[in-house]
PDB file of N, CA and C in Angstrom:
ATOM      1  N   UNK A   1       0.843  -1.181   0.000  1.00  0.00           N
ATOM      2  CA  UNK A   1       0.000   0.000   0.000  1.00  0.00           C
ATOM      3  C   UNK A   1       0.884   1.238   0.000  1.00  0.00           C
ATOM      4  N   UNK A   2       0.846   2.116  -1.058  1.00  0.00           N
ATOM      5  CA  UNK A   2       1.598   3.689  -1.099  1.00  0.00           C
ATOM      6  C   UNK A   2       0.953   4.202  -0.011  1.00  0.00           C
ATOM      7  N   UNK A   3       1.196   5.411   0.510  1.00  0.00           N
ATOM      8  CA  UNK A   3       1.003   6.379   1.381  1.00  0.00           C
ATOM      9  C   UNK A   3       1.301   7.820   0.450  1.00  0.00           C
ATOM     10  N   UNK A   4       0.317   8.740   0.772  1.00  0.00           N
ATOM     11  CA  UNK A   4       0.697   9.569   0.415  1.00  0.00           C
ATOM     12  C   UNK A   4       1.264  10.749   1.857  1.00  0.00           C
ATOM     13  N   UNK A   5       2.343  11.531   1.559  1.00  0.00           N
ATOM     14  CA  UNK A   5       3.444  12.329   2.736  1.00  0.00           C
ATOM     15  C   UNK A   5       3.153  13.554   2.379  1.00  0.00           C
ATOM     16  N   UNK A   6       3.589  14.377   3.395  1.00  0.00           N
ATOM     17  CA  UNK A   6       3.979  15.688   2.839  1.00  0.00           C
ATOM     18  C   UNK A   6       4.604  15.906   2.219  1.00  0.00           C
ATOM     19  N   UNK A   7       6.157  15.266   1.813  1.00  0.00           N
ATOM     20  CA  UNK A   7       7.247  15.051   0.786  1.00  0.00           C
ATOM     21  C   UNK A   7       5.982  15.081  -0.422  1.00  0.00           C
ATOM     22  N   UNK A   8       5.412  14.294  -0.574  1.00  0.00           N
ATOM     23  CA  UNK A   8       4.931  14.414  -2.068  1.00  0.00           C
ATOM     24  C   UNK A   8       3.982  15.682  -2.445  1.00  0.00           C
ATOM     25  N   UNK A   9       3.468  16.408  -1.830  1.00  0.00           N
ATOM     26  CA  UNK A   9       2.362  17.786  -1.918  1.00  0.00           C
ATOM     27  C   UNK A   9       3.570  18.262  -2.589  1.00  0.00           C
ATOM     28  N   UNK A  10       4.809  18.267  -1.082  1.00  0.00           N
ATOM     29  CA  UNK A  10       5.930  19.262  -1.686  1.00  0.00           C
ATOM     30  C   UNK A  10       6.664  19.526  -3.092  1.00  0.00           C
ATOM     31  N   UNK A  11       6.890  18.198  -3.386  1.00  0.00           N
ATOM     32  CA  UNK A  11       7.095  17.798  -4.876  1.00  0.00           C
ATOM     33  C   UNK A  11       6.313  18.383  -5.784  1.00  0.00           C
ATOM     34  N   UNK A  12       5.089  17.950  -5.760  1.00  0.00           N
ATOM     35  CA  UNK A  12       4.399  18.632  -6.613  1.00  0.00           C
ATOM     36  C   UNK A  12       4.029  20.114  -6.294  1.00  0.00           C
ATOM     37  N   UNK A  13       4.112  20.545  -5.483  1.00  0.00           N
ATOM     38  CA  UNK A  13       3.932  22.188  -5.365  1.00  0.00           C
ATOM     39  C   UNK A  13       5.405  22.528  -6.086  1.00  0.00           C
ATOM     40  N   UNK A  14       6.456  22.209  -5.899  1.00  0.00           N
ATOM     41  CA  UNK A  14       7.382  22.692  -6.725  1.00  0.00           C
ATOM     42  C   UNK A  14       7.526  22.239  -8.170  1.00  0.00           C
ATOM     43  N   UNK A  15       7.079  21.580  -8.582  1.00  0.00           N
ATOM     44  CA  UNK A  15       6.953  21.435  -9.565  1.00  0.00           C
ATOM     45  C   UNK A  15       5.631  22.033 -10.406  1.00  0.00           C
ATOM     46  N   UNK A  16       4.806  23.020  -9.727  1.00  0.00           N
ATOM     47  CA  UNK A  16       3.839  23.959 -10.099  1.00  0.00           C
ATOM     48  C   UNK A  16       4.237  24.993 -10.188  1.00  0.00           C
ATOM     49  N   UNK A  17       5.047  25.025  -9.174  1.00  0.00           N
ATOM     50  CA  UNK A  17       5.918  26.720  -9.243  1.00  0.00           C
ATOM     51  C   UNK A  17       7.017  26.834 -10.072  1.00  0.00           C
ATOM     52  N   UNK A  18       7.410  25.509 -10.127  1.00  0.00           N
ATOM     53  CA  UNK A  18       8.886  25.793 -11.944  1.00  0.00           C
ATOM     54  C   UNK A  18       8.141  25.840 -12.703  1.00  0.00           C
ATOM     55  N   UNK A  19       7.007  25.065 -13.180  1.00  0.00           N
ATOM     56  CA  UNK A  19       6.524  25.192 -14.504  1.00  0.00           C
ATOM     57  C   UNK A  19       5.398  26.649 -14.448  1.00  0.00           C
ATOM     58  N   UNK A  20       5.369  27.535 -13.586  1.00  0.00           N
ATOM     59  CA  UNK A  20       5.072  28.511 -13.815  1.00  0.00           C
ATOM     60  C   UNK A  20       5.937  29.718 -14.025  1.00  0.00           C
ATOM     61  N   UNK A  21       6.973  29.279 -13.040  1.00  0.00           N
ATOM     62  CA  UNK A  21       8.203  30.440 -13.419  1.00  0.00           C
ATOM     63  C   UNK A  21       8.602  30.192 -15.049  1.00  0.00           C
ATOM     64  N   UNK A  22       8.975  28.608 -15.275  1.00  0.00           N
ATOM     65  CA  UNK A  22       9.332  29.054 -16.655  1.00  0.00           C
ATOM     66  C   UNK A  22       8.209  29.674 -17.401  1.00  0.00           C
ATOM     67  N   UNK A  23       7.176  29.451 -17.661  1.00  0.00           N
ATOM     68  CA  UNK A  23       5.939  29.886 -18.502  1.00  0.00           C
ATOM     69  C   UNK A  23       6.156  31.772 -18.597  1.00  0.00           C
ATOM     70  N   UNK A  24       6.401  32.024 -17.132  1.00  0.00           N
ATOM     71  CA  UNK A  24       7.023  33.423 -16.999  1.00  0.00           C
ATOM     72  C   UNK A  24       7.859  34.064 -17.815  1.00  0.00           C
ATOM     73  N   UNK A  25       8.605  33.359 -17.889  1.00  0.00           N
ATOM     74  CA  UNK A  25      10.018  33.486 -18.233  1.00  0.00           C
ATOM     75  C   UNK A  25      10.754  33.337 -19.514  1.00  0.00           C
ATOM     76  N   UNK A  26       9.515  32.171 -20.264  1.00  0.00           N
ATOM     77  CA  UNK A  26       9.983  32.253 -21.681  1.00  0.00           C
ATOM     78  C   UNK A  26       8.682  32.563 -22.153  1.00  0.00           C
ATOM     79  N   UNK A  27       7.449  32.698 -22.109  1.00  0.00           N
ATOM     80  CA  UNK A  27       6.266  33.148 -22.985  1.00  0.00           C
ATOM     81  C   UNK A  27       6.009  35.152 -22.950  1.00  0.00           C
ATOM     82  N   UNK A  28       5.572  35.032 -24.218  1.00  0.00           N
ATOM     83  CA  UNK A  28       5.213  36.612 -24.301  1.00  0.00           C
ATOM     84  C   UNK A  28       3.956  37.215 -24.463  1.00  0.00           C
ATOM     85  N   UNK A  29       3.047  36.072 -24.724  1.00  0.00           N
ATOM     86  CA  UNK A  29       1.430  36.784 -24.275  1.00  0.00           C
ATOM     87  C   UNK A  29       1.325  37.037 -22.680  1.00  0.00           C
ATOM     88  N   UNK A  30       0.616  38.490 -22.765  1.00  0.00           N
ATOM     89  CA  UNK A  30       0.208  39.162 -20.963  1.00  0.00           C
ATOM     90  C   UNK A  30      -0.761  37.944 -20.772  1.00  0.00           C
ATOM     91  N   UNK A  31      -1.661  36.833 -21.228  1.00  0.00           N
ATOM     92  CA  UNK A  31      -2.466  36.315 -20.734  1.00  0.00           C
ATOM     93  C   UNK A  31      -1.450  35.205 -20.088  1.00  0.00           C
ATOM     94  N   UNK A  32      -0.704  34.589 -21.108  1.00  0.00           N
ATOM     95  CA  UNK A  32      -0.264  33.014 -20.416  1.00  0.00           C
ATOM     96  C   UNK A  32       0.475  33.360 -19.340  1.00  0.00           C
ATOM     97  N   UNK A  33       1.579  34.951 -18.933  1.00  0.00           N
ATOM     98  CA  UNK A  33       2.011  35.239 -18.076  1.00  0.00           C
ATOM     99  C   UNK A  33       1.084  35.030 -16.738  1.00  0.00           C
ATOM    100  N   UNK A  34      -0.174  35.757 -17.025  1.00  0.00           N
ATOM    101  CA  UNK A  34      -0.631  35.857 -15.887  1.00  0.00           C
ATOM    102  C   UNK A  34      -1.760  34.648 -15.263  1.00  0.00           C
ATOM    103  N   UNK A  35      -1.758  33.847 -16.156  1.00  0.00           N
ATOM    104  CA  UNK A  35      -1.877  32.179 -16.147  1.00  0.00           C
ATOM    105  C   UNK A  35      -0.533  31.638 -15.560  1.00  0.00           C
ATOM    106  N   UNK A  36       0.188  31.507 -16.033  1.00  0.00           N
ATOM    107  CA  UNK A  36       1.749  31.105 -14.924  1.00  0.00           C
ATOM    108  C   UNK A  36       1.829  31.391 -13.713  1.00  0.00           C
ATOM    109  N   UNK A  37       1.482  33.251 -13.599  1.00  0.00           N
ATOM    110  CA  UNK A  37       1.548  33.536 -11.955  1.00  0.00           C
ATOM    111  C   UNK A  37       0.411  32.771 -11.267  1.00  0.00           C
ATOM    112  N   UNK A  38      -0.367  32.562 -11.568  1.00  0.00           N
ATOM    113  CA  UNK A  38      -1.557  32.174 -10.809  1.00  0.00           C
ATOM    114  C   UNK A  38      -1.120  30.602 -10.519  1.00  0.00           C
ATOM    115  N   UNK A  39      -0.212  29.483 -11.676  1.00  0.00           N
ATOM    116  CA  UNK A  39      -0.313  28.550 -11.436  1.00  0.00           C
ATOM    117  C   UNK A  39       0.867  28.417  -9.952  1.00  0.00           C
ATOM    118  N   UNK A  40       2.119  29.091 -10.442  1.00  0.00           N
ATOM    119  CA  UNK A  40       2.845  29.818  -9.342  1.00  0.00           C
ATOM    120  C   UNK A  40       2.289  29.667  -7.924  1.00  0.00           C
ATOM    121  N   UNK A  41       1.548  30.996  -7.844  1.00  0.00           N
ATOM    122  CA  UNK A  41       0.189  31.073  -6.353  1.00  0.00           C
ATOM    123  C   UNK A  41      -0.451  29.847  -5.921  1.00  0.00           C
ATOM    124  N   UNK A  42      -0.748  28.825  -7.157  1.00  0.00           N
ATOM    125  CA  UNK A  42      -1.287  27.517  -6.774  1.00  0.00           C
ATOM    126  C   UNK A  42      -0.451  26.527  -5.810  1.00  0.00           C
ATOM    127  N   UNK A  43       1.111  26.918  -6.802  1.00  0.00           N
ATOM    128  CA  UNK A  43       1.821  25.681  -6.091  1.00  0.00           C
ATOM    129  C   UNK A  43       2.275  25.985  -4.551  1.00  0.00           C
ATOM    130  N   UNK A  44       2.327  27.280  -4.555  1.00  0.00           N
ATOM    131  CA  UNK A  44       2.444  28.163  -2.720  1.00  0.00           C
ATOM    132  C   UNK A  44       1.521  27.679  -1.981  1.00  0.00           C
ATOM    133  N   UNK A  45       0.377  27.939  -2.508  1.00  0.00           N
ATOM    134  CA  UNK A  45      -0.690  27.538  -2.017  1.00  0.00           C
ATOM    135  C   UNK A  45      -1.044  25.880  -1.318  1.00  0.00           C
ATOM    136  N   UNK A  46      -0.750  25.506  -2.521  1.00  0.00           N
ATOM    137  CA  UNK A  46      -0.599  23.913  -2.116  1.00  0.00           C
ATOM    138  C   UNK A  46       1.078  23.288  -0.482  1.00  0.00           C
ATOM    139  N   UNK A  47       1.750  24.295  -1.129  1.00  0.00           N
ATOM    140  CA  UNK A  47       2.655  23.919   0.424  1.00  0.00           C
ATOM    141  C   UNK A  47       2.061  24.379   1.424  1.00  0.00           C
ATOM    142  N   UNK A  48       1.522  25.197   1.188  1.00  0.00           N
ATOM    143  CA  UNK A  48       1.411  26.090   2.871  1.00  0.00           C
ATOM    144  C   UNK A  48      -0.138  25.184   2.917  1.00  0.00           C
ATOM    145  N   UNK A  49      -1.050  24.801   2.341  1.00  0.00           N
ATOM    146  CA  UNK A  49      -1.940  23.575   2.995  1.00  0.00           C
ATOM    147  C   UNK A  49      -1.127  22.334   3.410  1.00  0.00           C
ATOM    148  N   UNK A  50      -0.184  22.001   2.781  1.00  0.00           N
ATOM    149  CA  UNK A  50       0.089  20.502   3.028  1.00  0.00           C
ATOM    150  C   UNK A  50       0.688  20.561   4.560  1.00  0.00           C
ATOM    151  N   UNK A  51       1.662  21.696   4.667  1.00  0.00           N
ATOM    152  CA  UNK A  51       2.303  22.101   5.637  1.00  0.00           C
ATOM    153  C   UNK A  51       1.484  22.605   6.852  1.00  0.00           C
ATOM    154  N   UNK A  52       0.331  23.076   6.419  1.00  0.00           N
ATOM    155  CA  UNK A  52      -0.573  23.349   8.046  1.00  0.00           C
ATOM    156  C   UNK A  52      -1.334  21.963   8.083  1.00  0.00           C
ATOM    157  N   UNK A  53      -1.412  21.195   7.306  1.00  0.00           N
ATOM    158  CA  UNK A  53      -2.088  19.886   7.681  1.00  0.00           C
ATOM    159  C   UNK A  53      -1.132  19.073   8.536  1.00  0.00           C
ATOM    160  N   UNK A  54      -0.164  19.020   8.063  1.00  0.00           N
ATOM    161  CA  UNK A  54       1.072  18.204   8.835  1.00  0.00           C
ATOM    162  C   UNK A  54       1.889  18.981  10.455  1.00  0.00           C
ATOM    163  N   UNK A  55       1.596  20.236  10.468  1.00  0.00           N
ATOM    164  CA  UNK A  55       2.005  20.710  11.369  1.00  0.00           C
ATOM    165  C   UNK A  55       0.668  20.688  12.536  1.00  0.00           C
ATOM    166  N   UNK A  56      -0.858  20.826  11.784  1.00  0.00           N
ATOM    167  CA  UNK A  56      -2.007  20.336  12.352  1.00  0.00           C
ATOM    168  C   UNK A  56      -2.018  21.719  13.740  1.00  0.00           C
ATOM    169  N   UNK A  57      -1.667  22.960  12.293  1.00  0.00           N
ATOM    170  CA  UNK A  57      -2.366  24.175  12.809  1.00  0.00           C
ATOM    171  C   UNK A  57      -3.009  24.605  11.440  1.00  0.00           C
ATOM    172  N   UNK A  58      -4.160  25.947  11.943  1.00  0.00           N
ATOM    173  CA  UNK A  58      -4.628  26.540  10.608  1.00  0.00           C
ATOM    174  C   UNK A  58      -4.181  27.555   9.990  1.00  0.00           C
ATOM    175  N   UNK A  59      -2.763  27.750  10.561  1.00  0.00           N
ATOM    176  CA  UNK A  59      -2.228  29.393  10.404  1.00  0.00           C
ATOM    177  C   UNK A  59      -2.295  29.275   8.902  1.00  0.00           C
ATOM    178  N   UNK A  60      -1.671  28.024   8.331  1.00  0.00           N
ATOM    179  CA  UNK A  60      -1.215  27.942   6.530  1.00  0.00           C
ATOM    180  C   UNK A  60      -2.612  28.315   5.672  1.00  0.00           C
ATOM    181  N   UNK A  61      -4.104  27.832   6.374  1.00  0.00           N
ATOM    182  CA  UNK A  61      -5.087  27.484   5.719  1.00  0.00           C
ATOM    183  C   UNK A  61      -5.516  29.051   5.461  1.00  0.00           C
ATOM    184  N   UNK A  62      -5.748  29.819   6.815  1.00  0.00           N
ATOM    185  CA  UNK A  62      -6.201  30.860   6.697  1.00  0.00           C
ATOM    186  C   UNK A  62      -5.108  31.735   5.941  1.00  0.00           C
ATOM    187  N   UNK A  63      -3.620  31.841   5.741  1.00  0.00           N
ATOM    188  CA  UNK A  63      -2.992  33.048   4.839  1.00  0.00           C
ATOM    189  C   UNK A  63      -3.298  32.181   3.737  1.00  0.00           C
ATOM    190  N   UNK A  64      -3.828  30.833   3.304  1.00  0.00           N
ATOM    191  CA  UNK A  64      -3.929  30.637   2.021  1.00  0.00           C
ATOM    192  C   UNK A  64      -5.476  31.081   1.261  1.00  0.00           C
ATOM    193  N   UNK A  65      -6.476  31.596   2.271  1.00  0.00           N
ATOM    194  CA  UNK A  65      -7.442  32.297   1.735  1.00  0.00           C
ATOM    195  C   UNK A  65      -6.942  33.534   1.804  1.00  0.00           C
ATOM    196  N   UNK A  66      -6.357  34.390   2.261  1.00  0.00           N
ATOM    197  CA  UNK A  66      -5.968  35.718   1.823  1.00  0.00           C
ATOM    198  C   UNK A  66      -5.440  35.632   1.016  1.00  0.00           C
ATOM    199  N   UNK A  67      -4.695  34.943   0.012  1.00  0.00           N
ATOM    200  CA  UNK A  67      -3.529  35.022  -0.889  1.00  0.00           C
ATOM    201  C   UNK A  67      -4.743  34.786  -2.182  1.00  0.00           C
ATOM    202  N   UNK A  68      -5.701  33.918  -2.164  1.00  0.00           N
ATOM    203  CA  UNK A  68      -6.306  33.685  -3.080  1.00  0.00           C
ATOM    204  C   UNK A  68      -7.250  34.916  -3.215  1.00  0.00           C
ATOM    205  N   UNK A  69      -7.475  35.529  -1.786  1.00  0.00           N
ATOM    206  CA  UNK A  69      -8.152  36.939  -1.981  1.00  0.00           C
ATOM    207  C   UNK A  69      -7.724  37.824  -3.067  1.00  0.00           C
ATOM    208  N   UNK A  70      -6.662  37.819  -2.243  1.00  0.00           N
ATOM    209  CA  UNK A  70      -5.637  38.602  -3.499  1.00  0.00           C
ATOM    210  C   UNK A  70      -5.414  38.889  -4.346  1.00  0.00           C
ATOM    211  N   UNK A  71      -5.214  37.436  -5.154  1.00  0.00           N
ATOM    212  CA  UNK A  71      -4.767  36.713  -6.222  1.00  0.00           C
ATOM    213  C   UNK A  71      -6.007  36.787  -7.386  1.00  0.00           C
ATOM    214  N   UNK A  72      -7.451  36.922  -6.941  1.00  0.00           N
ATOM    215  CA  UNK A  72      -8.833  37.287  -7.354  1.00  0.00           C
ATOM    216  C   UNK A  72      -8.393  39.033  -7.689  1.00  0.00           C
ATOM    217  N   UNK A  73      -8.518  39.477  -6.929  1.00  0.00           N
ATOM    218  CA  UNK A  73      -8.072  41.114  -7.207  1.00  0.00           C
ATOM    219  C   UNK A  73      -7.261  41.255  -8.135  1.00  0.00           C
ATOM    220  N   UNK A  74      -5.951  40.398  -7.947  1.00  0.00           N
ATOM    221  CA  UNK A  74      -5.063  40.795  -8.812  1.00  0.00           C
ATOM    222  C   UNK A  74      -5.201  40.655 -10.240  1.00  0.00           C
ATOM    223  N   UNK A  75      -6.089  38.981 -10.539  1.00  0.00           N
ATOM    224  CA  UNK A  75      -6.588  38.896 -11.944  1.00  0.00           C
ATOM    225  C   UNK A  75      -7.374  39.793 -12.641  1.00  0.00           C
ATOM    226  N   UNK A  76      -8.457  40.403 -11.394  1.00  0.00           N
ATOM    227  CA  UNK A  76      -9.072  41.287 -11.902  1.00  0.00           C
ATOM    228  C   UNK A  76      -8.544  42.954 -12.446  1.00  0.00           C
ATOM    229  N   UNK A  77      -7.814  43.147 -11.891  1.00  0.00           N
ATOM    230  CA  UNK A  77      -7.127  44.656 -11.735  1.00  0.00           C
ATOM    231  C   UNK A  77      -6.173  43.903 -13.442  1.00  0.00           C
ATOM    232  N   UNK A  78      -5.495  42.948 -13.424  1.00  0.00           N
ATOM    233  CA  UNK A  78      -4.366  42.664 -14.588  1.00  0.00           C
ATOM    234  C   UNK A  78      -5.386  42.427 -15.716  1.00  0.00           C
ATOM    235  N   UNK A  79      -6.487  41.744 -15.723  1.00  0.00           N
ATOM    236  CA  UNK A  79      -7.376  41.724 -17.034  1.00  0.00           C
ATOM    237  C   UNK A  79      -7.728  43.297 -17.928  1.00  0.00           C
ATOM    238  N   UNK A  80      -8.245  43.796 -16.537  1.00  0.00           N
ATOM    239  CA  UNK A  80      -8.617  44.965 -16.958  1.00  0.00           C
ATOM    240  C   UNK A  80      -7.669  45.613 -17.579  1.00  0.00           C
ATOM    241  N   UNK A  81      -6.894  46.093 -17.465  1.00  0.00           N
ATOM    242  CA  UNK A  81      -5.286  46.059 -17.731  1.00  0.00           C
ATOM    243  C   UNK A  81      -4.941  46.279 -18.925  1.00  0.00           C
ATOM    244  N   UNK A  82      -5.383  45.260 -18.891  1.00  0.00           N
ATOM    245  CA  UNK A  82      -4.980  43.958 -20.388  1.00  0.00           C
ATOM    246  C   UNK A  82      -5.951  44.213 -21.976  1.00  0.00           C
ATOM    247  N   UNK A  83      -7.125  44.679 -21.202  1.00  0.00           N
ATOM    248  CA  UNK A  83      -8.143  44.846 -21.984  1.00  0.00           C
ATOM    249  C   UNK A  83      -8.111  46.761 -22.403  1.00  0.00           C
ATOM    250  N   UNK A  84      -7.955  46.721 -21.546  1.00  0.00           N
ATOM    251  CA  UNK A  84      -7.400  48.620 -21.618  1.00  0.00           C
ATOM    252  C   UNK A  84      -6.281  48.599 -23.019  1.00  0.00           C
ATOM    253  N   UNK A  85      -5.264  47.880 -22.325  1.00  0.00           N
ATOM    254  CA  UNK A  85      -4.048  48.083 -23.278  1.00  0.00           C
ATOM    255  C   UNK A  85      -4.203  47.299 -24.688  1.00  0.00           C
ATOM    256  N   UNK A  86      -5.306  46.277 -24.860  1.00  0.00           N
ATOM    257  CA  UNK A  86      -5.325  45.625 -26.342  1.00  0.00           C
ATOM    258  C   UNK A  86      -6.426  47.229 -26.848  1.00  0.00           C
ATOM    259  N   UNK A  87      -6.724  47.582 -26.630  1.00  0.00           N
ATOM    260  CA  UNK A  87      -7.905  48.343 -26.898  1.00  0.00           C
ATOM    261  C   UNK A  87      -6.861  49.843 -27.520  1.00  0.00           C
ATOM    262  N   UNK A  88      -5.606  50.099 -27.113  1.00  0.00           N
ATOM    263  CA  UNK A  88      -5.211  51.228 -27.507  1.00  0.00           C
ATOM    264  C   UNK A  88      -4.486  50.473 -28.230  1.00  0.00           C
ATOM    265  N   UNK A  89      -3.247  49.065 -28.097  1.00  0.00           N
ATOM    266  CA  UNK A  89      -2.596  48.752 -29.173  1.00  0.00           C
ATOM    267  C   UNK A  89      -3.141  47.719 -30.068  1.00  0.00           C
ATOM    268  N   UNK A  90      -3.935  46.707 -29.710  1.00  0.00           N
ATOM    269  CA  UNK A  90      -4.372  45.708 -30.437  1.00  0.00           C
ATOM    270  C   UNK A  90      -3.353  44.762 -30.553  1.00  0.00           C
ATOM    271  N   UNK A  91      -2.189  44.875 -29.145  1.00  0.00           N
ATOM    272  CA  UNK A  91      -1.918  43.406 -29.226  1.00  0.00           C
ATOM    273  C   UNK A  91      -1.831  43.255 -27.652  1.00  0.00           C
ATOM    274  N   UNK A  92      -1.308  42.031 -26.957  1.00  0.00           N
ATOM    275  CA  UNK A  92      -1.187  41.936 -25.867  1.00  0.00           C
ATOM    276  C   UNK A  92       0.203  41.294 -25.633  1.00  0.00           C
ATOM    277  N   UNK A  93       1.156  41.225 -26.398  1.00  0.00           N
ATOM    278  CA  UNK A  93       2.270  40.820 -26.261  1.00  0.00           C
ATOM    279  C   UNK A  93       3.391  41.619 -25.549  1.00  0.00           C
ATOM    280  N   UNK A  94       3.926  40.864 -24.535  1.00  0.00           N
ATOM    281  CA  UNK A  94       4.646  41.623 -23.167  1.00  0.00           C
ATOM    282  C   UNK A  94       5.757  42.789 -23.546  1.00  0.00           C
ATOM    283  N   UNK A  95       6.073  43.035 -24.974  1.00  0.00           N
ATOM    284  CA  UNK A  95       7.320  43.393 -25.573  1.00  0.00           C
ATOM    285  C   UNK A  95       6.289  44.891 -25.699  1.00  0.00           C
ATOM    286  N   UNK A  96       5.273  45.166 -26.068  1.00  0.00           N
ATOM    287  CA  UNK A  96       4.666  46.095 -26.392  1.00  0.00           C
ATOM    288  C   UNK A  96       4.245  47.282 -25.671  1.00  0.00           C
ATOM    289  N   UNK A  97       4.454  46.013 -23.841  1.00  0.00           N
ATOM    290  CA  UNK A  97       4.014  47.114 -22.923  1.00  0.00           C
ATOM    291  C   UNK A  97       5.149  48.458 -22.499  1.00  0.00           C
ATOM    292  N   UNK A  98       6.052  48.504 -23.241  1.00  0.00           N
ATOM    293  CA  UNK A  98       7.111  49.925 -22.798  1.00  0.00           C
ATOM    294  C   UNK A  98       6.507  51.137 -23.180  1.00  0.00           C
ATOM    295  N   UNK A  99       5.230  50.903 -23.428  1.00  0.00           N
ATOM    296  CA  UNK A  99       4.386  51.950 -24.365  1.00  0.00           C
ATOM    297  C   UNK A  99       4.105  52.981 -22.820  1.00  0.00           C
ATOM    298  N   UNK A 100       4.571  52.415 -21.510  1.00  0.00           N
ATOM    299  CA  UNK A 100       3.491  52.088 -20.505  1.00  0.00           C
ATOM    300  C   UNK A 100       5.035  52.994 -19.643  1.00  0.00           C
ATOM    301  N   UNK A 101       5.800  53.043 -20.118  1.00  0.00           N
ATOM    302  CA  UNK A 101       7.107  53.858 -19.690  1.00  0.00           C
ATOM    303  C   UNK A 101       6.566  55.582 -19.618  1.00  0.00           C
ATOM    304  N   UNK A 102       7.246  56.196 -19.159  1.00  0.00           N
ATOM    305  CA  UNK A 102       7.360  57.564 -18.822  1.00  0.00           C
ATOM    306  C   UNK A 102       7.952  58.087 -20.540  1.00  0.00           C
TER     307      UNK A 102
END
C-alpha cells in the first residue's frame, strides 16, 4: 500500500511553481504570463496547505485564503489592464508594454 506524505504535496507544489516560473520566463502573451503567476500562487498555495495539515495548525489554511483573496483582485485589476491596453494597441504581447514607460 503507497502512502501519500507531505514530501509528495511538496514535490508537486514545486513542480507547479517551476513550470510557472518558466511559462514566466519564456512566454510573451500578458495572458499566459498571468496564467503562470496564478499557477505559481497555486503551487504556494498547495505547500502552505500541506504544511498546516502536517504541522495540524490553521495558520497555513487561513494566509492561504488571503492570498487567493488577493490573487482574485489581482486577476481582476491585470485583465482589466490587459483589456485597456489591447484596446489602444491591439496586441497583448509583453514586448509592447514599454508603451506604458514615462
Amino acid at each position: 500500500m503507497f502512502t501519500v506524505t507531505v514530501h509528495h504535496y511538496l514535490v508537486v507544489s514545486a513542480i507547479l511553481f517551476s513550470l510557472g516560473t518558466i511559462g514566466v520566463l519564456t512566454r510573451r502573451n500578458a495572458i499566459v504570463v498571468f496564467m503562470c503567476i496564478e499557477l505559481m500562487l497555486n503551487g504556494v498555495n498547495l505547500s502552505f496547505i500541506a504544511l498546516s495539515h502536517f504541522l495540524g495548525n490553521m495558520d497555513g489554511q487561513v494566509f492561504v485564503f488571503f492570498v487567493m483573496t488577493v490573487a482574485a483582485a489581482e486577476a481582476a485589476v491585470g485583465l482589466a489592464l490587459m483589456i485597456a491596453f489591447f484596446k489602444h494597441k491591439e496586441s497583448i504581447d509583453v514586448e509592447d508594454f514599454n508603451l506604458l514607460k514615462w
